[in-house]
N, C-alpha and C. Protein backbone atom coordinates (compact mmCIF):
# COMPACT_ATOMS: atom_id res chain seq x y z
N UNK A 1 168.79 36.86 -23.65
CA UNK A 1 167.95 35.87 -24.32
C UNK A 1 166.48 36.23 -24.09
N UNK A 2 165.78 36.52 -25.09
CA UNK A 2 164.38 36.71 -25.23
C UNK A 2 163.13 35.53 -25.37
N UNK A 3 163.88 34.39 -25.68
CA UNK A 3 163.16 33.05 -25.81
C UNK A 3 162.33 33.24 -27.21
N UNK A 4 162.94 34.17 -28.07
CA UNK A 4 162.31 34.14 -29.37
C UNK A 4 162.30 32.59 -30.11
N UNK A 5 161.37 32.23 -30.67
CA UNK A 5 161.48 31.26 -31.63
C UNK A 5 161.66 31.29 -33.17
N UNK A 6 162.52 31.05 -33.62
CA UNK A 6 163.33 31.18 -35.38
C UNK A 6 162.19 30.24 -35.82
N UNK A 7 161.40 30.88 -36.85
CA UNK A 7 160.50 30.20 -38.07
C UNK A 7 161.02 29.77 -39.12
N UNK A 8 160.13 29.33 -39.78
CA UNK A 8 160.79 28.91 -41.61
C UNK A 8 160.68 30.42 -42.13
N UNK A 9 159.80 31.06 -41.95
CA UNK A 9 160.09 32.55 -42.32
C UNK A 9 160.89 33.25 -42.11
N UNK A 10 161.31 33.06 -40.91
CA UNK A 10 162.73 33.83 -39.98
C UNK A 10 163.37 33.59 -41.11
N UNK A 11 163.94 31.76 -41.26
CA UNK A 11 165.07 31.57 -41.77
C UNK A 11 165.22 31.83 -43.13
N UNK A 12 163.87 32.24 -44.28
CA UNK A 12 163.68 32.52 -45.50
C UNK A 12 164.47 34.21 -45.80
N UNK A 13 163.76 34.98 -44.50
CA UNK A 13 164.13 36.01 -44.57
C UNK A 13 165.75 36.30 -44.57
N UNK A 14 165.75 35.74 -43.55
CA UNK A 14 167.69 35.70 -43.52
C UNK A 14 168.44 35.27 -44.39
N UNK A 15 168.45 34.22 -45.52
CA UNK A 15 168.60 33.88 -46.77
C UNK A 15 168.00 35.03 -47.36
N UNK A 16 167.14 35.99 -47.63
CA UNK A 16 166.61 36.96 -48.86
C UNK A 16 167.97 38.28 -48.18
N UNK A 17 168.07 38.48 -47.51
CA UNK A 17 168.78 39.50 -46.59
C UNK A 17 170.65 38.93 -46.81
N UNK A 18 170.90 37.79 -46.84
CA UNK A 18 172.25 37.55 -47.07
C UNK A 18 173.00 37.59 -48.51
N UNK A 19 171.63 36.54 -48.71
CA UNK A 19 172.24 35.97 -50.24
C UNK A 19 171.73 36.82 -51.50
N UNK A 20 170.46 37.91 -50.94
CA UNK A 20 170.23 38.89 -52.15
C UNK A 20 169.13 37.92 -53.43
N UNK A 21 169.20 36.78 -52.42
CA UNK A 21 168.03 35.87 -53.60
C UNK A 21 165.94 36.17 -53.36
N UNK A 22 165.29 36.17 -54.38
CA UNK A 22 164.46 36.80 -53.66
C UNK A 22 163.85 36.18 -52.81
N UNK A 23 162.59 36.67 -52.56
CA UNK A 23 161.76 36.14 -51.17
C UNK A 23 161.57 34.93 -51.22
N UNK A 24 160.52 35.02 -52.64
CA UNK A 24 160.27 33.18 -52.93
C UNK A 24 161.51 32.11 -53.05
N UNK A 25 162.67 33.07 -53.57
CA UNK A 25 163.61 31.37 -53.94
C UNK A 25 164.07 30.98 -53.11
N UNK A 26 164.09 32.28 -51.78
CA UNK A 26 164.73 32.47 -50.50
C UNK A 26 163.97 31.28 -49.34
N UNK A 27 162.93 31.25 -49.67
CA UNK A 27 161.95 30.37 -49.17
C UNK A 27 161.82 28.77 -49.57
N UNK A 28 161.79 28.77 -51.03
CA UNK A 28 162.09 27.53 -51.50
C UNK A 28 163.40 26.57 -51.37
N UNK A 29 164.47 27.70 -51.04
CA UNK A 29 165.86 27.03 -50.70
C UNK A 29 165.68 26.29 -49.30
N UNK A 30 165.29 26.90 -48.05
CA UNK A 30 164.78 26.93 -47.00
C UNK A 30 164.22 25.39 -46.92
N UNK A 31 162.87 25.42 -48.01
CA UNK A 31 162.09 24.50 -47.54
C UNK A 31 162.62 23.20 -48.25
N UNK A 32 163.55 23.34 -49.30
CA UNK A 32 164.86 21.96 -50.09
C UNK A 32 165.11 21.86 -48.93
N UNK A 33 165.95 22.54 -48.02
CA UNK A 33 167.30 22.47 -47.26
C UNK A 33 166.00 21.12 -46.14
N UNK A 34 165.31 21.59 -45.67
CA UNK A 34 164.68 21.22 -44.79
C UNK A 34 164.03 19.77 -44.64
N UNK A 35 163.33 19.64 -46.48
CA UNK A 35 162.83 18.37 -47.03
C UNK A 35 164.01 17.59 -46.62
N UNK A 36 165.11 18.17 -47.71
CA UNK A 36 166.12 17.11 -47.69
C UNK A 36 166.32 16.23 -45.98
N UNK A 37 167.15 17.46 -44.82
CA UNK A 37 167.21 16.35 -43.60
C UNK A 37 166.24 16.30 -43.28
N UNK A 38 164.91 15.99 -43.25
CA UNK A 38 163.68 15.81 -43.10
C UNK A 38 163.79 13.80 -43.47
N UNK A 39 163.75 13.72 -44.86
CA UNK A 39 164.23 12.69 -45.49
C UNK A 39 165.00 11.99 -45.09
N UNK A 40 166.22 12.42 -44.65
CA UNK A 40 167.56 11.54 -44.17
C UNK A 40 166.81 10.94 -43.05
N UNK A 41 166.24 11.78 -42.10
CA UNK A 41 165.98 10.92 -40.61
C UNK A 41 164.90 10.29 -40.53
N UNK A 42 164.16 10.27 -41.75
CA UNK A 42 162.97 9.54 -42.00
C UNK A 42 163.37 7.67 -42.09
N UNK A 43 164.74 8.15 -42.80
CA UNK A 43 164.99 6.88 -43.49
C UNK A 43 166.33 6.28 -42.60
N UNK A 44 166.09 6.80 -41.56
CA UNK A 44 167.29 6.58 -40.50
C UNK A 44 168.77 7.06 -40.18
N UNK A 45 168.77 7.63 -41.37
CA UNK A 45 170.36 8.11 -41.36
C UNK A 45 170.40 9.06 -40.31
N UNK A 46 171.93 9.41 -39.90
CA UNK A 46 172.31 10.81 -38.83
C UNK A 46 172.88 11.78 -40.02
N UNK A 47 172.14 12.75 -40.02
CA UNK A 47 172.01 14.43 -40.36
C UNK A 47 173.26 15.08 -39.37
N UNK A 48 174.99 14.93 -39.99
CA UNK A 48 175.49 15.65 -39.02
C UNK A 48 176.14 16.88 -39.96
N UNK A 49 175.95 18.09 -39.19
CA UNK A 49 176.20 19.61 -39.88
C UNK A 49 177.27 20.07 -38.79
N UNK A 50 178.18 20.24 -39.75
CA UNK A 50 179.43 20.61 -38.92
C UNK A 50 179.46 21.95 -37.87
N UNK A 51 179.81 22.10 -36.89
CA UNK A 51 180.01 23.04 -35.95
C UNK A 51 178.67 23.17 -35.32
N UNK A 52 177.81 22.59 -35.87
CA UNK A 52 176.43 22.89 -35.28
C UNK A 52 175.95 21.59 -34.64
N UNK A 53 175.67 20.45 -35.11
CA UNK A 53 175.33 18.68 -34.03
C UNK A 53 174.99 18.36 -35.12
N UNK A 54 174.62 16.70 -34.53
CA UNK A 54 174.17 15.90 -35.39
C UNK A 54 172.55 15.36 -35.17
N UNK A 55 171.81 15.25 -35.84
CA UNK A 55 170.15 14.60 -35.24
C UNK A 55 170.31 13.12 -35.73
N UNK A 56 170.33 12.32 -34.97
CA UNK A 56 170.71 10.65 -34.89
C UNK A 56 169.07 10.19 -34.86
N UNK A 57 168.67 9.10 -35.43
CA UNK A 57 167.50 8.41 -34.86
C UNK A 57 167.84 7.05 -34.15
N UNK A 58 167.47 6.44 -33.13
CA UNK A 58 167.23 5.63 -31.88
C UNK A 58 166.29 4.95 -32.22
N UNK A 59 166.40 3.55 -32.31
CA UNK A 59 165.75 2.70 -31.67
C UNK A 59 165.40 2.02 -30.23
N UNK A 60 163.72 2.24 -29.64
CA UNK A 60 163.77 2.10 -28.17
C UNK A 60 163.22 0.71 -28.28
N UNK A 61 163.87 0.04 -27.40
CA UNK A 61 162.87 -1.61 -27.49
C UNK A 61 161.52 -1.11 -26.30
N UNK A 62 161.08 -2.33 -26.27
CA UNK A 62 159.99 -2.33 -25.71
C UNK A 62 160.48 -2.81 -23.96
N UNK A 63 159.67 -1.95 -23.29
CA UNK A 63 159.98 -1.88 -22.25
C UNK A 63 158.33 -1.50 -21.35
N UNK A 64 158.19 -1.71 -19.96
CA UNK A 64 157.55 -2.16 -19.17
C UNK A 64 157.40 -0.37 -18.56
N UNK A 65 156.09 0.26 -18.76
CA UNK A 65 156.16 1.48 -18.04
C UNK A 65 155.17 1.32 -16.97
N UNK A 66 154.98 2.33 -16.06
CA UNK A 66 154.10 2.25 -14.74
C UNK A 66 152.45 3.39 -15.44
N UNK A 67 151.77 3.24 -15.50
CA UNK A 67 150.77 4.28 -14.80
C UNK A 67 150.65 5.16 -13.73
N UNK A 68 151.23 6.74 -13.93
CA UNK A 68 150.94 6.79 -12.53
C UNK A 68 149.80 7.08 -11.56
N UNK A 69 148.84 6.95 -12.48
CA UNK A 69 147.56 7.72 -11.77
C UNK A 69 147.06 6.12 -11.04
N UNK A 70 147.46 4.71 -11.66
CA UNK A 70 146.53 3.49 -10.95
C UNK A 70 148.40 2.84 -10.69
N UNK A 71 148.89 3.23 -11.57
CA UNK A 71 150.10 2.03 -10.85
C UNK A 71 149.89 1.14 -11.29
N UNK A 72 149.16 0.87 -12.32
CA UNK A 72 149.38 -0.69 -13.25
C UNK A 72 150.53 -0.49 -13.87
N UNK A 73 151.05 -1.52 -14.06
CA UNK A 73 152.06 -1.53 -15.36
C UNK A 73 151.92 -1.98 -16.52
N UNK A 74 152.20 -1.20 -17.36
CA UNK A 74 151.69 -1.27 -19.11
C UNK A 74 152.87 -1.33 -19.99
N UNK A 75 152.84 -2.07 -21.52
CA UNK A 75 153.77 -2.34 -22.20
C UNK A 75 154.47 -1.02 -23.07
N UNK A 76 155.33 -0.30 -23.27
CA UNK A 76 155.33 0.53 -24.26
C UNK A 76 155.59 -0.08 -25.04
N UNK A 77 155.25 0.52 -26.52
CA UNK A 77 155.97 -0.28 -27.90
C UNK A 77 156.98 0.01 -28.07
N UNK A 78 157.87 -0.46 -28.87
CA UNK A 78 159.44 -0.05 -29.23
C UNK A 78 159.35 0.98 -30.47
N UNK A 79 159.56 1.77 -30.55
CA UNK A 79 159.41 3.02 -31.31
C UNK A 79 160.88 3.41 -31.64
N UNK A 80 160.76 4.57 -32.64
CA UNK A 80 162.05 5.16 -33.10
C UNK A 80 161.96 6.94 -32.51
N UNK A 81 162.98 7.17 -31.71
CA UNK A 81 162.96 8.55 -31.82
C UNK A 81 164.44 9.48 -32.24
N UNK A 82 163.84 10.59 -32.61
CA UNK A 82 165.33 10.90 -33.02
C UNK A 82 165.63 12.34 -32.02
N UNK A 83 167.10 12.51 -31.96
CA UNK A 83 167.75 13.22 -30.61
C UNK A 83 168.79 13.77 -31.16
N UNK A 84 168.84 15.23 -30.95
CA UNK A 84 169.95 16.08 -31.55
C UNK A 84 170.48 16.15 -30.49
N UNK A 85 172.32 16.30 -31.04
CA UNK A 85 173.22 16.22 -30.26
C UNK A 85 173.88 17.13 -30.75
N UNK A 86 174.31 18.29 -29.80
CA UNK A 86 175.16 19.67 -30.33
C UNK A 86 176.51 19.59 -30.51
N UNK A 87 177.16 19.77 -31.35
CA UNK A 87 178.52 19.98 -31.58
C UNK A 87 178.91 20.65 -30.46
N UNK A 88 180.39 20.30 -29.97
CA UNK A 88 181.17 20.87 -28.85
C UNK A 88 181.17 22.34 -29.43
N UNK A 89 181.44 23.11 -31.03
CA UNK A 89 181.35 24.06 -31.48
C UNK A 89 180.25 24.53 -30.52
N UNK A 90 179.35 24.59 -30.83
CA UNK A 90 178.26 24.96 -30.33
C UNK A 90 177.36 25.12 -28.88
N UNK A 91 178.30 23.98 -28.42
CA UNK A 91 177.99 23.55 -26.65
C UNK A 91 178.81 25.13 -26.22
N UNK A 92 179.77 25.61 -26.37
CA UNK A 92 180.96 26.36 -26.46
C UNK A 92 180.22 28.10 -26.74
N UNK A 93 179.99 28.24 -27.86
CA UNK A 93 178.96 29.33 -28.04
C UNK A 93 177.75 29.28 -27.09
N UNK A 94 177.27 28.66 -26.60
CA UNK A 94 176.01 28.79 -26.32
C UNK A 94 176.39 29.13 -24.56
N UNK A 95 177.55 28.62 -23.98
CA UNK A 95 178.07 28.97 -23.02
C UNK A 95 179.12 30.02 -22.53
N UNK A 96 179.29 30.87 -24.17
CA UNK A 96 180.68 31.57 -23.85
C UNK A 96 181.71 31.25 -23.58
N UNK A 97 182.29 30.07 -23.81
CA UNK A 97 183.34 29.39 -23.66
C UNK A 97 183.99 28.95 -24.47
N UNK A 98 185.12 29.43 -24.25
CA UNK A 98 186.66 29.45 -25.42
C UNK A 98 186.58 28.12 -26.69
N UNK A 99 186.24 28.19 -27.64
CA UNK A 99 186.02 26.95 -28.87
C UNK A 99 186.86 25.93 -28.70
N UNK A 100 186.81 24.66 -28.64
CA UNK A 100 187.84 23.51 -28.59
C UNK A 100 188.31 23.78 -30.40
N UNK A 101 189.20 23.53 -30.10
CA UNK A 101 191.05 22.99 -31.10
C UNK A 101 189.75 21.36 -31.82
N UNK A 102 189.37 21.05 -31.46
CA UNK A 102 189.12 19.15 -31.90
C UNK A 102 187.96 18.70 -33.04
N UNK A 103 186.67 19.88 -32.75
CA UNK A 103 185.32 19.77 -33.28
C UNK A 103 185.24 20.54 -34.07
């Protein structure tokens, strides 16, 4: 593992290199694919892609955090965040470990 990071270019290129489509449409597919679950989790839905996870969005209520530099305690707001969760497929690859029969 090199700790490389995969771009939208990376992934354009790899679409122009598979699918034989060219650079630009290779790119524009890319950036559909992307809008689209972009959209879904905007609007709350879970984005789940098989063998790979799902990205869920969360609602956090509001809750009571510390400061730590004075140690007051301050309100957070209740916010939405969203949290990808890897398919066992994938938990499995990423560890070298034999694929479950289930996911």
């Amino acid at each position: 593992m090199d700790g490389k990071t995969i771009t939208r270019a990376d992934l354009s290129e790899a679409v122009y290199q598979q699918l034989g489509l060219s650079r630009s449409e290779s790119a524009e597919l890319v950036e559909m694919v992307l809008q689209e679950i972009s959209a879904a989790i905007v609007r709350g839905e879970t984005v789940k892609l098989s063998s790979f996870g799902s990205f869920v969005v969360r609602a956090k209520g509001e809750r009571i955090g510390r400061n730590p530099k004075t140690g007051i305690e301050v309100p957070i707001t209740p916010r939405r965040v969203m949290v990808f969760k890897p398919s066992n497929i994938l938990k499995s690859r990423i560890n070298g470990t034999p694929i479950p029969k289930d996911d």
